[in-house]
N, C-alpha and C. Protein backbone atom coordinates (compact mmCIF):
# COMPACT_ATOMS: atom_id res chain seq x y z
N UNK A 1 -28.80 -25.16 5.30
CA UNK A 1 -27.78 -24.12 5.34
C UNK A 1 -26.44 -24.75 5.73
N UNK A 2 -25.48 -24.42 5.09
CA UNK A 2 -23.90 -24.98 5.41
C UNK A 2 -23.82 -24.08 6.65
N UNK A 3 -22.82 -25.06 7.41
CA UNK A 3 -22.22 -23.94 8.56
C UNK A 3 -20.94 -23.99 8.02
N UNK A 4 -20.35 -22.85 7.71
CA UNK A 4 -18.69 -22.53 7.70
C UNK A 4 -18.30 -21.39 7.86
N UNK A 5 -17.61 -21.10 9.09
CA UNK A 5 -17.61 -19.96 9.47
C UNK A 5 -16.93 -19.15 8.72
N UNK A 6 -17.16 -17.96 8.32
CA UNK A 6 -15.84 -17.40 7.49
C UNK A 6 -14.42 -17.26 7.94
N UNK A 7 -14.10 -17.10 9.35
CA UNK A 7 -13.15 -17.16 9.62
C UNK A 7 -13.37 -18.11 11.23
N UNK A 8 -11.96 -18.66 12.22
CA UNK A 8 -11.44 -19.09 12.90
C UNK A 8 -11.21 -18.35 14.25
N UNK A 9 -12.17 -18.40 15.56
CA UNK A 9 -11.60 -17.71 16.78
C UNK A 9 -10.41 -17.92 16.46
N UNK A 10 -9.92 -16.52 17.32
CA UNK A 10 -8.06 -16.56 17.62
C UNK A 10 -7.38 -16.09 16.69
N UNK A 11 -7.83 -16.16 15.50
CA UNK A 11 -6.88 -15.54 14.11
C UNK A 11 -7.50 -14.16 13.74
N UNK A 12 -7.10 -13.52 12.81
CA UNK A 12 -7.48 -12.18 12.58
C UNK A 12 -7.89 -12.43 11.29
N UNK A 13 -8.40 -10.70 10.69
CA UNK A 13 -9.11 -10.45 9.69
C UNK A 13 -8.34 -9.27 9.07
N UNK A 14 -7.91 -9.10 7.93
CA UNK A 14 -7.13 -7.61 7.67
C UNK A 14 -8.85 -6.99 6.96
N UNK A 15 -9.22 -5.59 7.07
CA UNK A 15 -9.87 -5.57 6.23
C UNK A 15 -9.56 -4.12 5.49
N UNK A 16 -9.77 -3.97 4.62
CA UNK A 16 -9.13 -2.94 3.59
C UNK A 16 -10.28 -1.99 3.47
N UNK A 17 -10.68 -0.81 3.10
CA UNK A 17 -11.86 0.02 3.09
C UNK A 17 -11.55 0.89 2.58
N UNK A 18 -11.97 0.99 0.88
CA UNK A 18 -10.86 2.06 0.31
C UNK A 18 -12.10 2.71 -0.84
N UNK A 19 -11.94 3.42 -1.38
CA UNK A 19 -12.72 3.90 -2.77
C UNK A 19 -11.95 4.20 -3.81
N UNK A 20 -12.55 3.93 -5.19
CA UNK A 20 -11.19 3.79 -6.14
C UNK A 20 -12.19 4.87 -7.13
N UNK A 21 -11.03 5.56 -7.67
CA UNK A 21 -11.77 6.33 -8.97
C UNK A 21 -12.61 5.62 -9.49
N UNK A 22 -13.67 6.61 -9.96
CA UNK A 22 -15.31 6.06 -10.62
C UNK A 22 -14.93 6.20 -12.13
N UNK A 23 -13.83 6.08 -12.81
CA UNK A 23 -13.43 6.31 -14.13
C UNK A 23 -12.31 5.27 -14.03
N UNK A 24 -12.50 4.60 -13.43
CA UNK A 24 -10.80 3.44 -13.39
C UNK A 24 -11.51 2.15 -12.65
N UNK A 25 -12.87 2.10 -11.97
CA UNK A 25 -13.24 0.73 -11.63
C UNK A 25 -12.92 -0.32 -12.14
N UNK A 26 -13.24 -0.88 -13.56
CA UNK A 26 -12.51 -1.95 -14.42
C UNK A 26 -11.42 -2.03 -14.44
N UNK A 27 -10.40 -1.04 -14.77
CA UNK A 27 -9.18 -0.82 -14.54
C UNK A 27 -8.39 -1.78 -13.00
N UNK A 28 -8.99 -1.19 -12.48
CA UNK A 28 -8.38 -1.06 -10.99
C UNK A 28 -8.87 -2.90 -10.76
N UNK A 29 -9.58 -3.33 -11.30
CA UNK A 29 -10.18 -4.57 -11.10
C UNK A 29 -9.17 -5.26 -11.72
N UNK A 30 -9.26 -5.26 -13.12
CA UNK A 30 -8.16 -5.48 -13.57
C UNK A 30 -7.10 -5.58 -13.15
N UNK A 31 -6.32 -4.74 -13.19
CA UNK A 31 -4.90 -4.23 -12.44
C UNK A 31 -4.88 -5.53 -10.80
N UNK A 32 -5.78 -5.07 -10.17
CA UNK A 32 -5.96 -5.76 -8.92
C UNK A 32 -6.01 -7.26 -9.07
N UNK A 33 -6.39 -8.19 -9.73
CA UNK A 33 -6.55 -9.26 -10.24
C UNK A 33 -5.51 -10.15 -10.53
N UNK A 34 -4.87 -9.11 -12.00
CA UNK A 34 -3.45 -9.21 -12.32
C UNK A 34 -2.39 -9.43 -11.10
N UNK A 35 -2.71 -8.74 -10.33
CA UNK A 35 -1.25 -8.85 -9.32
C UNK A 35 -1.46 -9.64 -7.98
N UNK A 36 -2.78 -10.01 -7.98
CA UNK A 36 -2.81 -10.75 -6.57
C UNK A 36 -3.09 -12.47 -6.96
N UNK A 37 -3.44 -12.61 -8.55
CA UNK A 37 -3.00 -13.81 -8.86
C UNK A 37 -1.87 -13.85 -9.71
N UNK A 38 -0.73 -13.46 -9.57
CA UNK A 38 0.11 -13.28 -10.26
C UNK A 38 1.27 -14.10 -9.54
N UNK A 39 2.31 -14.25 -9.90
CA UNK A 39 3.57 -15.27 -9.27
C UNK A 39 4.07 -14.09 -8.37
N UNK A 40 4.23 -12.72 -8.80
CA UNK A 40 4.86 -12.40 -7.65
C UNK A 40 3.98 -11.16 -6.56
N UNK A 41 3.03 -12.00 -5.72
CA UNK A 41 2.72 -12.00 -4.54
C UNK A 41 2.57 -12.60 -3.82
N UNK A 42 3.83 -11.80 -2.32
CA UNK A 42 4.35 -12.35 -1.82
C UNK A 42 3.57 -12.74 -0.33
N UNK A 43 1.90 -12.05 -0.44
CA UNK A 43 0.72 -12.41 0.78
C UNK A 43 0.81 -13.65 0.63
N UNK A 44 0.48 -14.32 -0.72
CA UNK A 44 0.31 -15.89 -1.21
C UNK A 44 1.08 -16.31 -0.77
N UNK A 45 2.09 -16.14 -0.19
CA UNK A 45 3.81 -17.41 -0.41
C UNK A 45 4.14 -17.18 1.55
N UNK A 46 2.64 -16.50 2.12
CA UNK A 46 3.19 -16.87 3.42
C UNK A 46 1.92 -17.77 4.40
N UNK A 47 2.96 -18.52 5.34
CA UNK A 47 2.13 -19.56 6.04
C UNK A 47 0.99 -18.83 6.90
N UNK A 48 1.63 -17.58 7.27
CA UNK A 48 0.17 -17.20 8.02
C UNK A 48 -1.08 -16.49 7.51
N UNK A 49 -0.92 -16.35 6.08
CA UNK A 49 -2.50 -16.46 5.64
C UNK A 49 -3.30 -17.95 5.69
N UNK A 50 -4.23 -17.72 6.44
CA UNK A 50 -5.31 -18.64 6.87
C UNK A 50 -5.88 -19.40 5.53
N UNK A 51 -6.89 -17.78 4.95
CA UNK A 51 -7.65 -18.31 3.84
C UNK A 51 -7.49 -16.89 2.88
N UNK A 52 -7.31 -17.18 2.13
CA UNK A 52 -6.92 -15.97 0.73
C UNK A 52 -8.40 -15.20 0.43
N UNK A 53 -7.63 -13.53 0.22
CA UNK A 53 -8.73 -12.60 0.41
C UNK A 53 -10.14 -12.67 -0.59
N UNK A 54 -10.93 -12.04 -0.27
CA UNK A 54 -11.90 -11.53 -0.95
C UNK A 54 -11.78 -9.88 -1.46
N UNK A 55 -12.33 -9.69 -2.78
CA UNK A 55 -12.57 -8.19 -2.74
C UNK A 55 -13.89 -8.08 -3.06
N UNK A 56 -14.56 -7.12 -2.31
CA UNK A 56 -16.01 -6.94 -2.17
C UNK A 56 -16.37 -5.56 -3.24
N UNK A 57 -17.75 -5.43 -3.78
CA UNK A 57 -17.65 -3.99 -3.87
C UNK A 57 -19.02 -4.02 -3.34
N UNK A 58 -19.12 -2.22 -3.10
CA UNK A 58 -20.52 -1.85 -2.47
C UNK A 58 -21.54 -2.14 -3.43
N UNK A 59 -23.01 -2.11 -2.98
CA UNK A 59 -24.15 -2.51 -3.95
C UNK A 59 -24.64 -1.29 -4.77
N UNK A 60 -24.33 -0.64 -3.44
CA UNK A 60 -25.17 1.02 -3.38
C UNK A 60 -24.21 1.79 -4.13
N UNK A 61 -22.39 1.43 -3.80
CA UNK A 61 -21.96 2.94 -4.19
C UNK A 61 -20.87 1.84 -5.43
N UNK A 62 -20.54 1.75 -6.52
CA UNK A 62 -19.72 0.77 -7.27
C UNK A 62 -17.71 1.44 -6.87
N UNK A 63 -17.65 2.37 -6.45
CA UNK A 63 -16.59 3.02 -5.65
C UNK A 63 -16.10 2.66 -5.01
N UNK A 64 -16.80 2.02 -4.06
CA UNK A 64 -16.42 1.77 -2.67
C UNK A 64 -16.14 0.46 -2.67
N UNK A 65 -14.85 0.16 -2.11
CA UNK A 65 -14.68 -1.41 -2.14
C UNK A 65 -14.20 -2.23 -0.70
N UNK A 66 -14.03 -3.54 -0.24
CA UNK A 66 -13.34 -3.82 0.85
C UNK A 66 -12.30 -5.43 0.34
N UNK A 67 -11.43 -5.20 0.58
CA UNK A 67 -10.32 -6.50 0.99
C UNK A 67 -10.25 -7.22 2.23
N UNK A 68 -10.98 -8.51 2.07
CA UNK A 68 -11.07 -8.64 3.47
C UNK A 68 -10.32 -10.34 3.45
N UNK A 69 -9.35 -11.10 4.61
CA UNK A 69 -8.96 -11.87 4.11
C UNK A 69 -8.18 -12.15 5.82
N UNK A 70 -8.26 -13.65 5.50
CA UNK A 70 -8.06 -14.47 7.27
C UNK A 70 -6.38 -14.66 7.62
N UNK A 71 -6.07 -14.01 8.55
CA UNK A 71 -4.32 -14.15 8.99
C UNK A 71 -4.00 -15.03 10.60
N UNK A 72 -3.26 -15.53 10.93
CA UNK A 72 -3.08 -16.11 11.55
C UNK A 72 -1.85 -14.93 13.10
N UNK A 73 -1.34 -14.53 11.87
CA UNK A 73 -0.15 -13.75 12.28
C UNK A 73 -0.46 -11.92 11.84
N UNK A 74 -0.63 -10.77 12.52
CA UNK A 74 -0.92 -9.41 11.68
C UNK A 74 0.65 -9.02 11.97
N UNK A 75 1.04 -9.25 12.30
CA UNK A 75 2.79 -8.71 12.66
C UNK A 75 2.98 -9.06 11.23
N UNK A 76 3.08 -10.49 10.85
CA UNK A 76 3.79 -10.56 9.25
C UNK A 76 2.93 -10.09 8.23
N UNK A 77 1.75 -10.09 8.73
CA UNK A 77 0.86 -9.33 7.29
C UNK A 77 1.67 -7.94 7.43
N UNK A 78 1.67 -7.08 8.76
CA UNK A 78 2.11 -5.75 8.14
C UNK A 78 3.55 -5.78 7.57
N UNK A 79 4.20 -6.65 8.15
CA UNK A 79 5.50 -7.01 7.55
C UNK A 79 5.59 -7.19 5.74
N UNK A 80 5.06 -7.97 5.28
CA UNK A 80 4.27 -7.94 4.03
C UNK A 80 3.70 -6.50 3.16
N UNK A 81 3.17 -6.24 4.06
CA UNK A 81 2.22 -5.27 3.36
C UNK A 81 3.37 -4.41 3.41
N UNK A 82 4.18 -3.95 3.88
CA UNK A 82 5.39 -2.54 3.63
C UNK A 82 5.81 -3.02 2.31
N UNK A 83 6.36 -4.81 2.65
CA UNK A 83 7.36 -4.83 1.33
C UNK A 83 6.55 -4.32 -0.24
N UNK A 84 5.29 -4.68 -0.41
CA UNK A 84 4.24 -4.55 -1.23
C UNK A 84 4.08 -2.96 -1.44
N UNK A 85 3.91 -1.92 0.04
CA UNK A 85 4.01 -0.65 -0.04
C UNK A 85 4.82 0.26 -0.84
N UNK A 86 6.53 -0.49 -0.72
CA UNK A 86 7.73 0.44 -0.57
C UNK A 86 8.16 -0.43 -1.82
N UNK A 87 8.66 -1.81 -2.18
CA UNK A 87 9.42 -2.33 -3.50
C UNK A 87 8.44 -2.65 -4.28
N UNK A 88 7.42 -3.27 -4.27
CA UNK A 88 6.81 -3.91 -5.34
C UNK A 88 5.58 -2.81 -5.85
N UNK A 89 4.93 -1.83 -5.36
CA UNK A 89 4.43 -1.10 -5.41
C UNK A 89 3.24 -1.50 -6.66
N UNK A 90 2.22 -2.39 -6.50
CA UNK A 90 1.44 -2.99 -7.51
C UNK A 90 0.45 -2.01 -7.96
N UNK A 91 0.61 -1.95 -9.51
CA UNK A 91 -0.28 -0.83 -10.37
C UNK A 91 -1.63 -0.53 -9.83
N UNK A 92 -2.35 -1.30 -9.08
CA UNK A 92 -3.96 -0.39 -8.97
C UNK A 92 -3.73 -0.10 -8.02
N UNK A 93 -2.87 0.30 -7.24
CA UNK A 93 -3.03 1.26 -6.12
C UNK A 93 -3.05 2.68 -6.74
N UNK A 94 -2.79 2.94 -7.74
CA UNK A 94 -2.82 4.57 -8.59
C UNK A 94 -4.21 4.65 -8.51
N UNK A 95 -5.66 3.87 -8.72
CA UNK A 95 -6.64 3.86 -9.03
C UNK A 95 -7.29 4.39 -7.21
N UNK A 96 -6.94 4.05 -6.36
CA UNK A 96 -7.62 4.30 -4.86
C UNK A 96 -7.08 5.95 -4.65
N UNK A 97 -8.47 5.89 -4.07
CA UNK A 97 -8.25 7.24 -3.79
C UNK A 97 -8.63 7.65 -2.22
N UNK A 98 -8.05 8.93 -1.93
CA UNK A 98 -8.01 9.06 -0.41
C UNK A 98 -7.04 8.35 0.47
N UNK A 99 -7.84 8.27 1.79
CA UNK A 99 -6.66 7.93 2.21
C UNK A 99 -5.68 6.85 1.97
N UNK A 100 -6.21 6.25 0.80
CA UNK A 100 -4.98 4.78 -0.01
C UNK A 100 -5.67 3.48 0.42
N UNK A 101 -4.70 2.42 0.96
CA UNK A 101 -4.74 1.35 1.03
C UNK A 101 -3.89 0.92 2.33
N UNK A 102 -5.02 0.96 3.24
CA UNK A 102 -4.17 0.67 4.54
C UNK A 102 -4.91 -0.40 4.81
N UNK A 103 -4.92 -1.45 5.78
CA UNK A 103 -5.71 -2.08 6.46
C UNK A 103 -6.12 -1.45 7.92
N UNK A 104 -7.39 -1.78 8.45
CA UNK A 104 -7.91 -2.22 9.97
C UNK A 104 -7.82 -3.43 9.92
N UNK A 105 -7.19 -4.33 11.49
CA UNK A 105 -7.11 -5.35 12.00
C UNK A 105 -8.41 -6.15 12.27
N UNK A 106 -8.81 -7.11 12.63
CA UNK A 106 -9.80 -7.43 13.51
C UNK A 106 -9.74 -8.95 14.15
N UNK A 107 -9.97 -8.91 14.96
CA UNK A 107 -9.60 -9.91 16.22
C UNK A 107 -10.82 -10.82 15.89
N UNK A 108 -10.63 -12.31 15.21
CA UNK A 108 -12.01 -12.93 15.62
C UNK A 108 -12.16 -13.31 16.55
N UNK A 109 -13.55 -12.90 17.36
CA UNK A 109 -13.63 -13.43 18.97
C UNK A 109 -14.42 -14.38 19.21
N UNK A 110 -15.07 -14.66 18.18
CA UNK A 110 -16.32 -15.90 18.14
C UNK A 110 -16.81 -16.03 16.57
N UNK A 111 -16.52 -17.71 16.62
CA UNK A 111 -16.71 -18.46 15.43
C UNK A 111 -17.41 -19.86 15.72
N UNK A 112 -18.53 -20.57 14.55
CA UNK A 112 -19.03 -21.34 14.80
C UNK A 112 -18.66 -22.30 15.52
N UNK A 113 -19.20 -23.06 16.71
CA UNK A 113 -17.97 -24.21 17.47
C UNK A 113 -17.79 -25.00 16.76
N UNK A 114 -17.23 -25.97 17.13
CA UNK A 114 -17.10 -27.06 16.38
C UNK A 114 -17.67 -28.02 16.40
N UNK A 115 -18.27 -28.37 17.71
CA UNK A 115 -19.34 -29.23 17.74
C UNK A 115 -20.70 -28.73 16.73
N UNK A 116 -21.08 -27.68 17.17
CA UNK A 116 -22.21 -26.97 15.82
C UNK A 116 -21.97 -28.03 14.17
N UNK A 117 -20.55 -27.47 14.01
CA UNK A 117 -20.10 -27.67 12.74
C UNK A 117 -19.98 -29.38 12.09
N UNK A 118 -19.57 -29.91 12.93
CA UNK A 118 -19.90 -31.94 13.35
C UNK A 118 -21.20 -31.91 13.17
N UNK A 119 -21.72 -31.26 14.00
CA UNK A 119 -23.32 -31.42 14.15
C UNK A 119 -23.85 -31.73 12.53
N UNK A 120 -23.70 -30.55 12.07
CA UNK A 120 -23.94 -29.72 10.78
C UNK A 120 -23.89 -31.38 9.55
N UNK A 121 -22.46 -31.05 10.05
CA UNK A 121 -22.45 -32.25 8.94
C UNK A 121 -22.27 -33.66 8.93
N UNK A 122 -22.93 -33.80 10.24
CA UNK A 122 -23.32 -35.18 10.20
C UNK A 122 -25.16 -35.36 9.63
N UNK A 123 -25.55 -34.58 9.49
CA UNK A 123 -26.95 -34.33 9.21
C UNK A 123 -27.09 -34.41 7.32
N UNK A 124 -25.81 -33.51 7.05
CA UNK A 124 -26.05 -33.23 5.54
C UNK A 124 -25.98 -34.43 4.64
């Protein structure tokens, strides 16, 4: 088994928890894809993303999705995330439904040590 932790004590986690119309999933995938590998996003072009997001979907419900992705800094992610909110306003957010596209924070408080991780791969 690799050890790599997904994320870094001390840094954060944005995580997104949203459901998108069940008639726009592809769409919204699409759409979503398009703009977060695209030249102009501006999450990409800052130093305090750690490690660039994931988007998950549920197994059980194909609706339900999460954005989850490693920050160093949540002051400039929300800083970010307005400009993205209010000017750039990227097409699959029409596709989420309810309460939208906000993030919850999360504090990592424990991540593999590092000795573990040496350990790890001095073995492999």
């Amino acid at each position: 088994m690799a050890l790599v932790p997904i994320a870094t004590q001390g840094n954060f986690l944005h995580i997104y928890d949203f459901i998108v119309d069940a008639d726009h999933i592809d769409d919204f995938v699409k759409l979503f894809n398009e703009f977060d590998y695209g030249d102009n996003n501006p999450m990409h072009k800052s130093a305090a993303q750690v490690k660039d997001g994931v988007l998950c979907q549920d197994v059980t419900d194909p609706t339900h999705f999460w954005l989850i992705a490693e920050w160093s800094d949540i002051v400039e992610h929300a800083r970010i995330r307005k400009i993205l909110a209010e000017e750039l306003k990227p097409a699959f957010i029409k596709h989420i439904k309810g309460t939208g596209f906000v993030p919850h924070y999360a504090k990592v408080v424990s991540s593999t040590p590092q000795h573990l991780l040496d350990s790890a791969a001095a073995k492999a």
